[in-house]
Every structure is written in structure tokens, then in C-alpha cells.
C-alpha atoms as a PDB file:
ATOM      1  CA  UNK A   1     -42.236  36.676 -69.689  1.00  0.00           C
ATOM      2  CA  UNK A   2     -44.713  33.889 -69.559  1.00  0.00           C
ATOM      3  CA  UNK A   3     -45.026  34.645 -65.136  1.00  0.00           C
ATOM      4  CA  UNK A   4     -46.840  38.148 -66.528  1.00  0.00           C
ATOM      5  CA  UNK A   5     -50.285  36.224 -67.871  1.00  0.00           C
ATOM      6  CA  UNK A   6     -50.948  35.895 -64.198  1.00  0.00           C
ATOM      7  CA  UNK A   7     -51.056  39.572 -63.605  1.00  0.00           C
ATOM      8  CA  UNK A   8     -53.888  42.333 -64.532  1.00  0.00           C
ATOM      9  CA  UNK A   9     -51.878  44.095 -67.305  1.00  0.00           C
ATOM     10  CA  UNK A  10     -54.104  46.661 -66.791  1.00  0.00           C
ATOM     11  CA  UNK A  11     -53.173  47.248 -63.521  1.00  0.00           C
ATOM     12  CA  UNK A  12     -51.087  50.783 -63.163  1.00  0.00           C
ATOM     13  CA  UNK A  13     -48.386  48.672 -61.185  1.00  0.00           C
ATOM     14  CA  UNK A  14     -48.100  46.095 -63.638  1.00  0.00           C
ATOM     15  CA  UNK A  15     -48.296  48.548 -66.180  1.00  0.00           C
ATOM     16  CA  UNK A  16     -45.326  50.229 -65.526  1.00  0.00           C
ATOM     17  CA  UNK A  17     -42.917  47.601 -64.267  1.00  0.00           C
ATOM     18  CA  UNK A  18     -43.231  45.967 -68.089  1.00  0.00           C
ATOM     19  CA  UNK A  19     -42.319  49.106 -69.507  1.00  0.00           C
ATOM     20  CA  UNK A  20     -39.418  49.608 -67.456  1.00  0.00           C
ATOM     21  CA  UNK A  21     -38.590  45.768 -67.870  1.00  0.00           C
ATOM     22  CA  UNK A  22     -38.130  46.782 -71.664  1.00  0.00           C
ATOM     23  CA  UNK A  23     -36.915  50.025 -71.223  1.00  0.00           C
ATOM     24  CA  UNK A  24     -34.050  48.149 -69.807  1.00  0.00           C
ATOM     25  CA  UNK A  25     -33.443  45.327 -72.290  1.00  0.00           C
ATOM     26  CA  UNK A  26     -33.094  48.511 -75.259  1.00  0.00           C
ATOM     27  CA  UNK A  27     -30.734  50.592 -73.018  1.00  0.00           C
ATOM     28  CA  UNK A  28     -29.158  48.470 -70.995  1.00  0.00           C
ATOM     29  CA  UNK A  29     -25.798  50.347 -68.717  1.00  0.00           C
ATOM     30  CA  UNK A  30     -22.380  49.062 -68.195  1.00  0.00           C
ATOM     31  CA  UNK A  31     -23.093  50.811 -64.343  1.00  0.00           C
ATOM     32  CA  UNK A  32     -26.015  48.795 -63.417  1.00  0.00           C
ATOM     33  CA  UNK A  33     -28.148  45.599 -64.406  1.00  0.00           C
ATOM     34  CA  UNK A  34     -31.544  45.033 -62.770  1.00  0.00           C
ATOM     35  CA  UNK A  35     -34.045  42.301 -63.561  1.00  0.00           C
ATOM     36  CA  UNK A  36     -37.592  41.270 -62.103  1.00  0.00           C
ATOM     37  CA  UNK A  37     -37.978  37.593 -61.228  1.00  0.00           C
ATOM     38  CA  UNK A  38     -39.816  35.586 -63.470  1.00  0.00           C
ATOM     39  CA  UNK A  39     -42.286  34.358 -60.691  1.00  0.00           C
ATOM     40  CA  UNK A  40     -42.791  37.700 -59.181  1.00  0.00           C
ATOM     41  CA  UNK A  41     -42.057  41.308 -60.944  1.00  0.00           C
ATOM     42  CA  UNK A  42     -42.686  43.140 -58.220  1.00  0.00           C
ATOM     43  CA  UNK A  43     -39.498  41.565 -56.942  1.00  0.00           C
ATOM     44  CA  UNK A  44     -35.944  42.818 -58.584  1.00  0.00           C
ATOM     45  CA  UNK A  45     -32.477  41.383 -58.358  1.00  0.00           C
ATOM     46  CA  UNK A  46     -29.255  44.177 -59.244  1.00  0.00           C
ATOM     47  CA  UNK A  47     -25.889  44.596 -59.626  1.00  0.00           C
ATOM     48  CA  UNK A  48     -24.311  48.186 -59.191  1.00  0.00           C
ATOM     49  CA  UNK A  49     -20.548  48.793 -59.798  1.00  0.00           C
ATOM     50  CA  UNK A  50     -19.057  51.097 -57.293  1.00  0.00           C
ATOM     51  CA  UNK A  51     -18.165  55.055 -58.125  1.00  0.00           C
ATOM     52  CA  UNK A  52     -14.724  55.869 -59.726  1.00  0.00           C
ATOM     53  CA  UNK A  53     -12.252  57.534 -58.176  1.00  0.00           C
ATOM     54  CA  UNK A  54     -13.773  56.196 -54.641  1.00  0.00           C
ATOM     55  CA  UNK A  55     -12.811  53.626 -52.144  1.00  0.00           C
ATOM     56  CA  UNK A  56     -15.646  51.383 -53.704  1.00  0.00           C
ATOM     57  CA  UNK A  57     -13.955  51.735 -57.381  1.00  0.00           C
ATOM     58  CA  UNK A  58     -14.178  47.985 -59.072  1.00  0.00           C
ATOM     59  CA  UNK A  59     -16.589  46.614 -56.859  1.00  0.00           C
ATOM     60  CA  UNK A  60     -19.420  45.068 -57.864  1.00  0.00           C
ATOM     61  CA  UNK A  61     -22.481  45.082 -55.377  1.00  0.00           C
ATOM     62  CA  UNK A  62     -25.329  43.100 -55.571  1.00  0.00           C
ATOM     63  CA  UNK A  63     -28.652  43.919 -53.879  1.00  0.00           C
ATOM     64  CA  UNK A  64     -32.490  43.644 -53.586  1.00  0.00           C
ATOM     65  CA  UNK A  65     -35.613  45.859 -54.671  1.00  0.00           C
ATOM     66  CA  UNK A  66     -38.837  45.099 -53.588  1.00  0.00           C
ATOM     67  CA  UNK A  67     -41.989  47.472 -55.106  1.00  0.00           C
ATOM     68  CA  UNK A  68     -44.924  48.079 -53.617  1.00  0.00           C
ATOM     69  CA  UNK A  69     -47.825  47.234 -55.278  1.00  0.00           C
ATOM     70  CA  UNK A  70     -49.017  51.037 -55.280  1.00  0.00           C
ATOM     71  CA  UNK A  71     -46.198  51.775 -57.460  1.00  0.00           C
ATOM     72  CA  UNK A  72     -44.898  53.986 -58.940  1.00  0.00           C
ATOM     73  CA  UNK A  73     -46.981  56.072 -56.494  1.00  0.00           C
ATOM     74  CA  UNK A  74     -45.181  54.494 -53.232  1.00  0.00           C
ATOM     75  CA  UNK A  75     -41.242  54.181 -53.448  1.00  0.00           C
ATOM     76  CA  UNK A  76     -39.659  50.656 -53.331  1.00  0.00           C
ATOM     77  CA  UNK A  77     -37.099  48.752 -51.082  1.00  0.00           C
ATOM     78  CA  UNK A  78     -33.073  47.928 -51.072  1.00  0.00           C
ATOM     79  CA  UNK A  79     -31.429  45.797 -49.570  1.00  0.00           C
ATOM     80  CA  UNK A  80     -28.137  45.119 -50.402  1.00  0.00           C
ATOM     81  CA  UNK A  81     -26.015  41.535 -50.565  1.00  0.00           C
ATOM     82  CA  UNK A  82     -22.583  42.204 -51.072  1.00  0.00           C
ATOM     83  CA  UNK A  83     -20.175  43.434 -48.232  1.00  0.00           C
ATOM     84  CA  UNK A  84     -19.647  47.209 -48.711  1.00  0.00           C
ATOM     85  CA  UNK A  85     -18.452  48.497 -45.820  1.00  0.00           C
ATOM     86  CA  UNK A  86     -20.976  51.331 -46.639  1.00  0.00           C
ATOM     87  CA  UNK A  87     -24.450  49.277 -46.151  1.00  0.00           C
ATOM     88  CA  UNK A  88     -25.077  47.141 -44.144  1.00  0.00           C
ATOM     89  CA  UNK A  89     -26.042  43.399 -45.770  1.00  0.00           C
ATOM     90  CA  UNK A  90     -29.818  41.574 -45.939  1.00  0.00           C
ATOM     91  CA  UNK A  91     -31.266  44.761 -44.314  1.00  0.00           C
ATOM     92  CA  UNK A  92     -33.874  47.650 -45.636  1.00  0.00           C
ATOM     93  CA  UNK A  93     -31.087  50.528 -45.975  1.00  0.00           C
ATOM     94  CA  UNK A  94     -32.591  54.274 -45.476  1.00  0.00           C
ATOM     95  CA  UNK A  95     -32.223  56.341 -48.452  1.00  0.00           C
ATOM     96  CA  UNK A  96     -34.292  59.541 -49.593  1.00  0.00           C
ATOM     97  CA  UNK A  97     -35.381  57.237 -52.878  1.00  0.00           C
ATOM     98  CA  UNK A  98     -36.700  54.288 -50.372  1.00  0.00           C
ATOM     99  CA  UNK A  99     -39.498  53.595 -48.752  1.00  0.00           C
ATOM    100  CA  UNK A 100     -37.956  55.249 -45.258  1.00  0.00           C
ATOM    101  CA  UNK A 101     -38.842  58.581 -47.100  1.00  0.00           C
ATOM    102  CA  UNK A 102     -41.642  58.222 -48.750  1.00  0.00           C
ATOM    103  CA  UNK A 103     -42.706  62.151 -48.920  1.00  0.00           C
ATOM    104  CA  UNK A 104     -39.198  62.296 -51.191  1.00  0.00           C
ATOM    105  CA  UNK A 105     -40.536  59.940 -53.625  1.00  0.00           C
ATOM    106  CA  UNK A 106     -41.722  61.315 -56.826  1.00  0.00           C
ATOM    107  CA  UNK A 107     -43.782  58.839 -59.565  1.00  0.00           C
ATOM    108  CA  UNK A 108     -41.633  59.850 -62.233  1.00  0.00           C
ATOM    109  CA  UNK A 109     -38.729  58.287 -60.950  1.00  0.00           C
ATOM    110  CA  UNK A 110     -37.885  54.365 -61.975  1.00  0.00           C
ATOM    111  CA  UNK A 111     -35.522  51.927 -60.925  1.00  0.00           C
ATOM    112  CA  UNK A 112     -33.045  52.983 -63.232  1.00  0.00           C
ATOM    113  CA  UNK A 113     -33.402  56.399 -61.570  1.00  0.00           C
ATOM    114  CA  UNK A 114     -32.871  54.558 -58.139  1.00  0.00           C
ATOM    115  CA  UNK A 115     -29.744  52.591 -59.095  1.00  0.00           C
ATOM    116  CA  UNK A 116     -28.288  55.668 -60.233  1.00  0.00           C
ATOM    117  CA  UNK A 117     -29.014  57.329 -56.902  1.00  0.00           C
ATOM    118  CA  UNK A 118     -28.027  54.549 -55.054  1.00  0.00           C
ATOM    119  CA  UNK A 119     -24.559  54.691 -56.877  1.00  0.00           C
ATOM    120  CA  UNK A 120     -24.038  58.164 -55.656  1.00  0.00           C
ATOM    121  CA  UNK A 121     -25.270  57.167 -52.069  1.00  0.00           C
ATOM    122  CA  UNK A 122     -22.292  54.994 -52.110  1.00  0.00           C
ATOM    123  CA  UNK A 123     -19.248  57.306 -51.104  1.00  0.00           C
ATOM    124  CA  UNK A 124     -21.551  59.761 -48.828  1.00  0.00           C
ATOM    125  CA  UNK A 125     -21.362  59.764 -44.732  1.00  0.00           C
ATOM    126  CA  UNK A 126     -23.872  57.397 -43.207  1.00  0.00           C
ATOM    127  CA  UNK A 127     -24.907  59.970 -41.044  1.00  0.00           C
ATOM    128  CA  UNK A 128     -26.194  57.423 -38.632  1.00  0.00           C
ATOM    129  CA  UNK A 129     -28.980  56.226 -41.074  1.00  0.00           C
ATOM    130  CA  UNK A 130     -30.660  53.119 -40.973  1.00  0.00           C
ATOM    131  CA  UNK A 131     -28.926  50.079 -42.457  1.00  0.00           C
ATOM    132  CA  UNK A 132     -25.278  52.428 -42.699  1.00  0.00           C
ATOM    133  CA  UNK A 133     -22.221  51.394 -41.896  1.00  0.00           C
ATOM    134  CA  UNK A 134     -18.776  53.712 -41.613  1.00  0.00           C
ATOM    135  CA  UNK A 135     -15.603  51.215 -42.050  1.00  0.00           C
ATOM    136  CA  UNK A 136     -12.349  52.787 -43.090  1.00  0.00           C
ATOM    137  CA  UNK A 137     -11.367  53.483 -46.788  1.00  0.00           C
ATOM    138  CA  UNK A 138      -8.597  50.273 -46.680  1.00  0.00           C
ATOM    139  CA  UNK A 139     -11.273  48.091 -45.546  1.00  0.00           C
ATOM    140  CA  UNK A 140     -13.921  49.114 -48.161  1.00  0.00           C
ATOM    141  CA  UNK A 141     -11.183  48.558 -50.833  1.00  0.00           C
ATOM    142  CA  UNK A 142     -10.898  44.947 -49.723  1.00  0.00           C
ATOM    143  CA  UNK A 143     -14.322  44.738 -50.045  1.00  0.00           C
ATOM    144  CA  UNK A 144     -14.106  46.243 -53.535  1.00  0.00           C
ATOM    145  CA  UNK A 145     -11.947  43.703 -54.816  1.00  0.00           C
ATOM    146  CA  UNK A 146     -13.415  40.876 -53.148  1.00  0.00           C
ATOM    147  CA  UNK A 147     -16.971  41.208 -54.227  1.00  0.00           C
ATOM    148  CA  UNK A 148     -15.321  40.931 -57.773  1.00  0.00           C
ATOM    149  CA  UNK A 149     -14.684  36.860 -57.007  1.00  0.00           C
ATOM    150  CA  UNK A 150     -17.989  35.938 -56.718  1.00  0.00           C
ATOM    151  CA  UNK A 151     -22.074  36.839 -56.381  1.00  0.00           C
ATOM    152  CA  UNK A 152     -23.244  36.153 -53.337  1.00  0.00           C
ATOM    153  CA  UNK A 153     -25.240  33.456 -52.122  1.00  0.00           C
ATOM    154  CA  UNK A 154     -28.876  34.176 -51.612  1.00  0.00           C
ATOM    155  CA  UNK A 155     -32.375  32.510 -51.800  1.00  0.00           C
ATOM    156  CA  UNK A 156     -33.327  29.751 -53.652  1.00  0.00           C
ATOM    157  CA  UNK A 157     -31.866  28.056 -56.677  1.00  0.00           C
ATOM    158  CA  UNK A 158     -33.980  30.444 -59.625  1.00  0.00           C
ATOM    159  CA  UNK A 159     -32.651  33.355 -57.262  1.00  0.00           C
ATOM    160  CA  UNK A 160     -29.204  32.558 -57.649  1.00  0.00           C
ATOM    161  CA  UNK A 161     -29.452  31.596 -61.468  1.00  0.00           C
ATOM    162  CA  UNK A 162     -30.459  35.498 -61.412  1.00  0.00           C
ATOM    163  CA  UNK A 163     -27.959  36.521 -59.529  1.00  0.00           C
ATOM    164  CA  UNK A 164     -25.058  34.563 -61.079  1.00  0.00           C
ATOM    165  CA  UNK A 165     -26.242  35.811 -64.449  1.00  0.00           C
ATOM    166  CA  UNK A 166     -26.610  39.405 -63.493  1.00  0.00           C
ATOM    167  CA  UNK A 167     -22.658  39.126 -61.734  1.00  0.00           C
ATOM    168  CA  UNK A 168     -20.917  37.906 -64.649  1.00  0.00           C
ATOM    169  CA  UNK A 169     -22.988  40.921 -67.049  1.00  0.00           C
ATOM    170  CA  UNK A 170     -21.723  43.465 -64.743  1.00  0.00           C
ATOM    171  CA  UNK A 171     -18.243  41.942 -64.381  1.00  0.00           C
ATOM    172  CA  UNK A 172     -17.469  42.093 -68.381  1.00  0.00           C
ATOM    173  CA  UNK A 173     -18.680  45.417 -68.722  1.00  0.00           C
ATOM    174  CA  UNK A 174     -16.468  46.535 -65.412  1.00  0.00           C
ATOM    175  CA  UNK A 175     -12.424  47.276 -66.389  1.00  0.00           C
ATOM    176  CA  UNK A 176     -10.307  45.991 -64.421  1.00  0.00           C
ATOM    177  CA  UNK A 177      -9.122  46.685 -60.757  1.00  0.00           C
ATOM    178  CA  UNK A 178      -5.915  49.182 -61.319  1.00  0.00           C
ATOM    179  CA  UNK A 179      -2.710  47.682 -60.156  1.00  0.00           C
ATOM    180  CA  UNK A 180      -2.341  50.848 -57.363  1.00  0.00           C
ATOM    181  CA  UNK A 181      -5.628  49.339 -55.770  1.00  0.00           C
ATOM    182  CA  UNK A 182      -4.927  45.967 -55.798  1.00  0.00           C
ATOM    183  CA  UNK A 183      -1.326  46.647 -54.194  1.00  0.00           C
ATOM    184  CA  UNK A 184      -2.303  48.646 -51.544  1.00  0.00           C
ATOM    185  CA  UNK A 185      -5.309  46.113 -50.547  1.00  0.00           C
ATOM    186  CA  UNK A 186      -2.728  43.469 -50.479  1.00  0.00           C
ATOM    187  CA  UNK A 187      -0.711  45.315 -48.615  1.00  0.00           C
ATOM    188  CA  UNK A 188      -3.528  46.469 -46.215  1.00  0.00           C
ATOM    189  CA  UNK A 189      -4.511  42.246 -46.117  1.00  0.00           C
ATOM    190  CA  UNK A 190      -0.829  41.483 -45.057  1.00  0.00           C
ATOM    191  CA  UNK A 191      -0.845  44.087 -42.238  1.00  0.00           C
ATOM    192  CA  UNK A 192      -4.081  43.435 -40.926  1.00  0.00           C
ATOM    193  CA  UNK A 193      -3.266  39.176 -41.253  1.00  0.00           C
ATOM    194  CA  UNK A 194      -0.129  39.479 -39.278  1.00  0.00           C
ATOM    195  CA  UNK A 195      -1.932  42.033 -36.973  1.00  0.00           C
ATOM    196  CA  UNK A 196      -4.457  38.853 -35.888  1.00  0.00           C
ATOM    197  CA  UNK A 197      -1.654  36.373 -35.935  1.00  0.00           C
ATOM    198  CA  UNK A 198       0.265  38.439 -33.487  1.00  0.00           C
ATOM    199  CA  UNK A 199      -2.766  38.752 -31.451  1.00  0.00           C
ATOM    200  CA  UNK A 200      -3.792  35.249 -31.592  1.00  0.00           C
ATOM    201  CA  UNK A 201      -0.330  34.126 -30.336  1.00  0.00           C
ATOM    202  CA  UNK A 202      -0.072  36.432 -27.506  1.00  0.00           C
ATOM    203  CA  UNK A 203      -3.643  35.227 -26.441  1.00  0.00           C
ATOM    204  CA  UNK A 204      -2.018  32.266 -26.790  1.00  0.00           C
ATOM    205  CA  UNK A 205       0.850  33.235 -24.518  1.00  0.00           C
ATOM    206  CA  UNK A 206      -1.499  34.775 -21.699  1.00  0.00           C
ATOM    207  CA  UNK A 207      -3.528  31.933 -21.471  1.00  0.00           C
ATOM    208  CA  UNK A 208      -0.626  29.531 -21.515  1.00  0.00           C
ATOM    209  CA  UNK A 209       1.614  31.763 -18.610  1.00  0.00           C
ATOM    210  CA  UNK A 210      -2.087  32.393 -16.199  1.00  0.00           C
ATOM    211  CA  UNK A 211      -4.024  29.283 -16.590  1.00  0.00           C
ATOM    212  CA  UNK A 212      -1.349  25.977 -17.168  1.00  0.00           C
ATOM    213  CA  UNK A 213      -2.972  22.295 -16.485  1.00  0.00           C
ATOM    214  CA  UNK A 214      -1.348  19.945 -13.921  1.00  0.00           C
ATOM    215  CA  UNK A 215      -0.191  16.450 -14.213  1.00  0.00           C
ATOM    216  CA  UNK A 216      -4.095  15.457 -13.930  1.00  0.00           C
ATOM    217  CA  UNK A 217      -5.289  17.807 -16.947  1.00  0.00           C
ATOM    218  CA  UNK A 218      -7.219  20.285 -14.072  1.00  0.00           C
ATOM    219  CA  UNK A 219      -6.213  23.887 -14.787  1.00  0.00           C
ATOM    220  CA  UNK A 220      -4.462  25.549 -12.160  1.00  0.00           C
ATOM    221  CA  UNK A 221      -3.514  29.099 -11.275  1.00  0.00           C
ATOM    222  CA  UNK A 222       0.162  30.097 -10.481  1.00  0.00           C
ATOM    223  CA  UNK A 223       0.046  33.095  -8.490  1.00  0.00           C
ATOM    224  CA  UNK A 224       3.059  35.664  -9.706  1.00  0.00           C
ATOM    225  CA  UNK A 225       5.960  35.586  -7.477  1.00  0.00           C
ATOM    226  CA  UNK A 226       6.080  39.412  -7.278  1.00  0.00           C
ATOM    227  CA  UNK A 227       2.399  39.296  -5.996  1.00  0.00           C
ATOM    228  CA  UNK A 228       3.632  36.835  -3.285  1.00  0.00           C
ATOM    229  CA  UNK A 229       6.256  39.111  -2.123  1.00  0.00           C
ATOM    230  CA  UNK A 230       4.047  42.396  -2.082  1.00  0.00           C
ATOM    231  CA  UNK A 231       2.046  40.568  -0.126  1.00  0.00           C
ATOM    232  CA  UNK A 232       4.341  39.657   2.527  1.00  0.00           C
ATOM    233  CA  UNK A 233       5.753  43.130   2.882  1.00  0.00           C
ATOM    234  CA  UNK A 234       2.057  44.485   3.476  1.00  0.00           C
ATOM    235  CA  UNK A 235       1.643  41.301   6.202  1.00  0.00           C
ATOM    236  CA  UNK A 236       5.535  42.739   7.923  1.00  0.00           C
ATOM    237  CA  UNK A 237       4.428  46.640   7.628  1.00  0.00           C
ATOM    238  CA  UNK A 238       0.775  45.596   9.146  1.00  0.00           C
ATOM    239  CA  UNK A 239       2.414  43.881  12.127  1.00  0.00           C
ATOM    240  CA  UNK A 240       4.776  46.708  13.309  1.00  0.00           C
ATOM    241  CA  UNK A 241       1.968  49.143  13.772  1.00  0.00           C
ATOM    242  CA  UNK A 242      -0.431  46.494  15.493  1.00  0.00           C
ATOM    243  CA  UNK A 243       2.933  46.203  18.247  1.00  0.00           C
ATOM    244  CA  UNK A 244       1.981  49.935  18.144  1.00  0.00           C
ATOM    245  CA  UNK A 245      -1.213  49.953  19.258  1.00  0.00           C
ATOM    246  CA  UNK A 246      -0.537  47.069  21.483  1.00  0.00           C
ATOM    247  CA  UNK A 247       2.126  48.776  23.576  1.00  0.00           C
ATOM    248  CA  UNK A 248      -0.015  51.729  23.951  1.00  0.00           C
ATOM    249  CA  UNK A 249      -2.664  50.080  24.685  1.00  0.00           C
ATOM    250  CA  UNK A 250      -0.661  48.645  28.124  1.00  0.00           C
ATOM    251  CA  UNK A 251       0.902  51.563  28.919  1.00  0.00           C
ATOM    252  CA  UNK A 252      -2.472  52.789  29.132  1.00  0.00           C
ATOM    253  CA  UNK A 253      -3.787  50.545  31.251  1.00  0.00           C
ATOM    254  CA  UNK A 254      -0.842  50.731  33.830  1.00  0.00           C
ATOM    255  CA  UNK A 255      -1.271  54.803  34.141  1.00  0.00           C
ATOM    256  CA  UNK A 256      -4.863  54.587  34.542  1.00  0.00           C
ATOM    257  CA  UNK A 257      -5.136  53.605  38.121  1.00  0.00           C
ATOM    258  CA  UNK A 258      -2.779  56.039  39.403  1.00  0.00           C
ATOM    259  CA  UNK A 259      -4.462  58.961  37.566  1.00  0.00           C
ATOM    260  CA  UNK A 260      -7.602  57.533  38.955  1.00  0.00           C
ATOM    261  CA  UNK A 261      -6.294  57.911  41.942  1.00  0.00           C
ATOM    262  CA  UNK A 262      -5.067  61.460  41.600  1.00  0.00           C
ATOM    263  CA  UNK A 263      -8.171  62.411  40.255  1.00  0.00           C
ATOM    264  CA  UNK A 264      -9.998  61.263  43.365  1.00  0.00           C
ATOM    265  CA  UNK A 265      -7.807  63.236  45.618  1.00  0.00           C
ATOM    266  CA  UNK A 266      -8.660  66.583  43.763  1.00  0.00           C
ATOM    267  CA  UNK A 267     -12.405  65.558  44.300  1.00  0.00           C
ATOM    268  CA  UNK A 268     -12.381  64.928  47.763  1.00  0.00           C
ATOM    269  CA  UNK A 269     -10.347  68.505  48.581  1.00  0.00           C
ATOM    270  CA  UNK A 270     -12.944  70.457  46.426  1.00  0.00           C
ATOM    271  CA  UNK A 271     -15.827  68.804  48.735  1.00  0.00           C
ATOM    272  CA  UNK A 272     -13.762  69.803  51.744  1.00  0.00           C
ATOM    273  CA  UNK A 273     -13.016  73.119  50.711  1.00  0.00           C
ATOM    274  CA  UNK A 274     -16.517  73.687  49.421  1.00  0.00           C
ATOM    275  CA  UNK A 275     -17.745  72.401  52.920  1.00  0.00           C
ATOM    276  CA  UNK A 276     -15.548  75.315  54.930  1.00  0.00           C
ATOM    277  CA  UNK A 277     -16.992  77.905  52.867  1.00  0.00           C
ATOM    278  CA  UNK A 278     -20.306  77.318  52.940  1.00  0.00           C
ATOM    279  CA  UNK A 279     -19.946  77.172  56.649  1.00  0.00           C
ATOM    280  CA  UNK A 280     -18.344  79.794  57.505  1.00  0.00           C
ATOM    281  CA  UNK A 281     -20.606  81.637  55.448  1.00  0.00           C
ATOM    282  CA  UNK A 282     -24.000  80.280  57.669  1.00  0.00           C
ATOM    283  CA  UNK A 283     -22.084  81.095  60.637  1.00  0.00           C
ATOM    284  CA  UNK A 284     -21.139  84.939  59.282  1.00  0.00           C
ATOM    285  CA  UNK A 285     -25.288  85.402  58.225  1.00  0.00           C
ATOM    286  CA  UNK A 286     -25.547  84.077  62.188  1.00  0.00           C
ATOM    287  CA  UNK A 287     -23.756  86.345  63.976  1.00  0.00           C
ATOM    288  CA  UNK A 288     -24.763  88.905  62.036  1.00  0.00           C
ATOM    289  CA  UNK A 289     -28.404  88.495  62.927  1.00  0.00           C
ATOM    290  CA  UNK A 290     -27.523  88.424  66.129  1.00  0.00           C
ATOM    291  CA  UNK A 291     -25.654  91.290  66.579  1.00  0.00           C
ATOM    292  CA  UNK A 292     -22.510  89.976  67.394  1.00  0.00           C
ATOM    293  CA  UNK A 293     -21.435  90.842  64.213  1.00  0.00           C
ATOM    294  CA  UNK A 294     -21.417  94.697  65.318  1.00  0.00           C
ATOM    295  CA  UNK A 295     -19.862  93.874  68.382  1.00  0.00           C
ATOM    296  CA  UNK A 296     -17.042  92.056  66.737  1.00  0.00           C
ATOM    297  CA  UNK A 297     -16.738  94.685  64.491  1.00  0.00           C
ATOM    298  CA  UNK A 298     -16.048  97.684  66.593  1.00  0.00           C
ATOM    299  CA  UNK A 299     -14.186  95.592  69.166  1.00  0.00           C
ATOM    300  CA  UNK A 300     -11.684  94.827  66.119  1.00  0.00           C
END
């Protein structure tokens, strides 16, 4: 790697990211391929294929790793490119091997070690963790078979020399998709394609039965002829108890004078009666003062 005479090879970093660039090229997997760029080792394009026996079975996943430069000491970076339906794509993912945890990190461990991990991460819950995603099983088969077509497209031209090369490694070394996958994923396409189309067209229909255009292209808005009717039943069942209140309201006013009347009568015999009593009680305190009182009673 002719990019490495601009590097301290006696830097522990440096150091250690050549001897796992070789480690590689003698034991290379038929899981995994992983290479540095040539402009910038620190920076490492992958390919993963997904677990057997697992939704992601047959899939081939590319991704990111980005070291530190205090590593192996400080844990690296993934970020994965290739729909999963497990992570989620272009974005740091949180993993105990990543940087999210770095008190999990140990210096031993390499990025073989971390592709490996990362493989087993694959079929786990997401837990809510950074960068996870939780789609069903059908969809993540899709996925599966899809990311088989082609590497993604990412970065510049070098990049995706990398990336193309790394895709079609891990593609001859992959078997192929079994037949029971690929039928049920086409089957799972079909549904989920005539699903939309349905939708589509009855979006299609709604808009097309609310919001027709007139003769001059303006949209109008034909108001259902059941809405029309409700509405003039509530106008007919409003007006029958405003004649209601309207007839009571006269008959009111025509018996109100006369109990006025009445009412003043009552009054005015109350006064009088009042009047007599107190009265005849002065007169009663009179005589008796006077002594007539005495007189009248023995006289009686």
C-alpha cells in the first residue's frame, strides 16, 4: 500500500491497522470482507452476509468503519449502507463493540472481531438503540434478496471501486437464496404491490367523487345529497319548537295583566286589614289607660 509511506509506522495506530490489513489478506472469510482505503486506513469499507437460518439469510450488507486514531485503545464506528430493516442506513448504529460504549471496548479486539459481532447483532431486538430499526420478518427478507442485486451507491468514484469489488467477493462466496425464501418474498412483493395499487385507486376514487373540476377547470365541492336532507330535517324539527316558545311566549303576555291585576287587589286588602288592626289596637291601649276599659269590662 503505497498511501502507508505517509503515515508514522511507528505509530501504535498505524501499527496495528497493517497487521490486521494482512491478517486479513492470509485468512480471508466467506462471512465477511473488510478493506482500508488506500488514501486513508483509518477508514474501512465491508461487506457482511446475513445469519443463517434468520430473516436476513442471503443478504449481503455493506457498511462503514471509521477508527479512531487512539486505536485499538478507543473502539471504532459503523455505519451501515445497505437496507436491513435491522439498522438504520448512513447513520452511527449503537452497539456494545462501537464507539456508543466505549467502557465495553477491550484492545484486544479487531475488526474481524467486530464484523463477527456485528453479524450476531443482526437478528437481536433493537431495543430502542440508536441507529435500530424493527420492520417485520417479510420485509427484512425482501431486503435480503434485494441487497443481493447490487452494492450500493456511496462516496466518490475510488469508494465505489471498493465497494463494487468487495460486493462481488462476498457474493461468490455466498450460496444461493433457497427457493422457499425467494417464493415467499415474491409472494410477500405481490401482496404488498396490489395492497398500494388498491390504495392508490381508491385515493383516486375519493378525490375524484369529493373534489370534481367544472366546465372552467376550478375544483368544486358537491355537497352529499344525504347531508342536504339531514340538514333540512334539523331546519323542520328547529322550527316546531321555536312556534313553541313563540306561543308561550303570547299567552304569557295576555295573562300577565290580569294577574297583575289580581295581585294588586290582594295588596291593597292586606293594607286595609293591617290598617283596622293596628287601630283598634291604639284605641284598646286608650281606653285602657283611661279606665274605661274597667268600666266596659264589668258593665259587659
Amino acid at each position: 500500500m503505497a498511501a502507508t509511506d505517509k503515515y508514522n509506522l511507528k505509530n501504535p495506530a498505524v501499527k496495528r491497522i497493517l497487521m490486521e490489513v494482512k491478517e486479513m489478506q492470509t485468512n480471508p472469510s466467506d462471512d465477511f470482507m473488510s478493506v482500508p482505503l488506500e488514501e486513508n486506513i483509518f477508514e474501512w469499507q465491508f461487506a457482511i452476509r446475513g445469519p443463517q437460518d434468520t430473516e436476513f439469510e442471503g443478504g449481503i450488507y455493506h457498511g462503514r468503519i471509521q477508527l479512531p486514531a487512539e486505536y485499538p485503545f478507543k473502539p471504532p464506528s459503523f455505519m451501515l449502507l445497505t437496507p436491513n430493516g435491522r439498522f438504520e442506513t448512513q447513520t452511527k448504529i449503537c452497539l456494545s463493540i462501537s464507539n456508543h460504549h466505549p467502557e465495553h471496548w477491550q484492545p484486544s479486539w479487531s475488526v474481524r472481531t467486530a464484523l463477527v459481532a456485528l453479524i450476531a447483532f443482526m437478528p437481536t431486538a433493537p431495543n430502542g438503540a440508536l441507529g435500530s430499526l424493527d420492520y417485520k420478518k417479510e420485509e427484512r427478507r425482501d431486503l435480503a434478496i434485494r441487497s443481493r442485486e447490487a452494492s450500493p451507491k456511496f462516496g466518490t468514484p475510488e469508494r465505489q471501486k471498493v465497494i463494487d469489488e468487495i460486493h462481488e467477493y462476498v457474493l461468490s462466496k455466498a450460496p444461493p437464496v433457497p427457493e422457499s425464501l425467494k417464493q415467499t418474498s415474491e409472494e410477500h412483493q405481490s401482496e404488498k404491490e396490489a395492497e398500494e395499487a388498491e390504495g392508490s385507486e381508491n385515493a383516486g376514487r375519493s378525490a375524484d367523487s369529493v373534489e370534481p373540476e367544472n366546465e372552467g377547470g376550478e375544483r368544486i365541492t358537491e355537497e352529499p345529497q344525504a347531508a342536504v336532507e339531514n340538514a333540512d330535517a334539523v331546519e323542520q324539527r328547529e322550527a316546531i319548537p321555536r312556534q313553541v316558545r313563540a306561543g308561550v311566549s303570547n299567552q304569557q303576555l295576555q295573562h300577565r295583566p290580569a294577574q297583575r291585576s289580581t295581585d294588586d287587589r290582594l295588596l291593597t286588602w292586606a293594607a286595609v286589614g293591617l290598617t283596622v288592626a293596628i287601630v283598634f289596637l291604639l284605641l284598646k291601649k286608650l281606653m285602657k289607660s283611661s279606665g274605661y276599659d274597667a268600666i266596659f269590662l264589668s258593665e259587659s
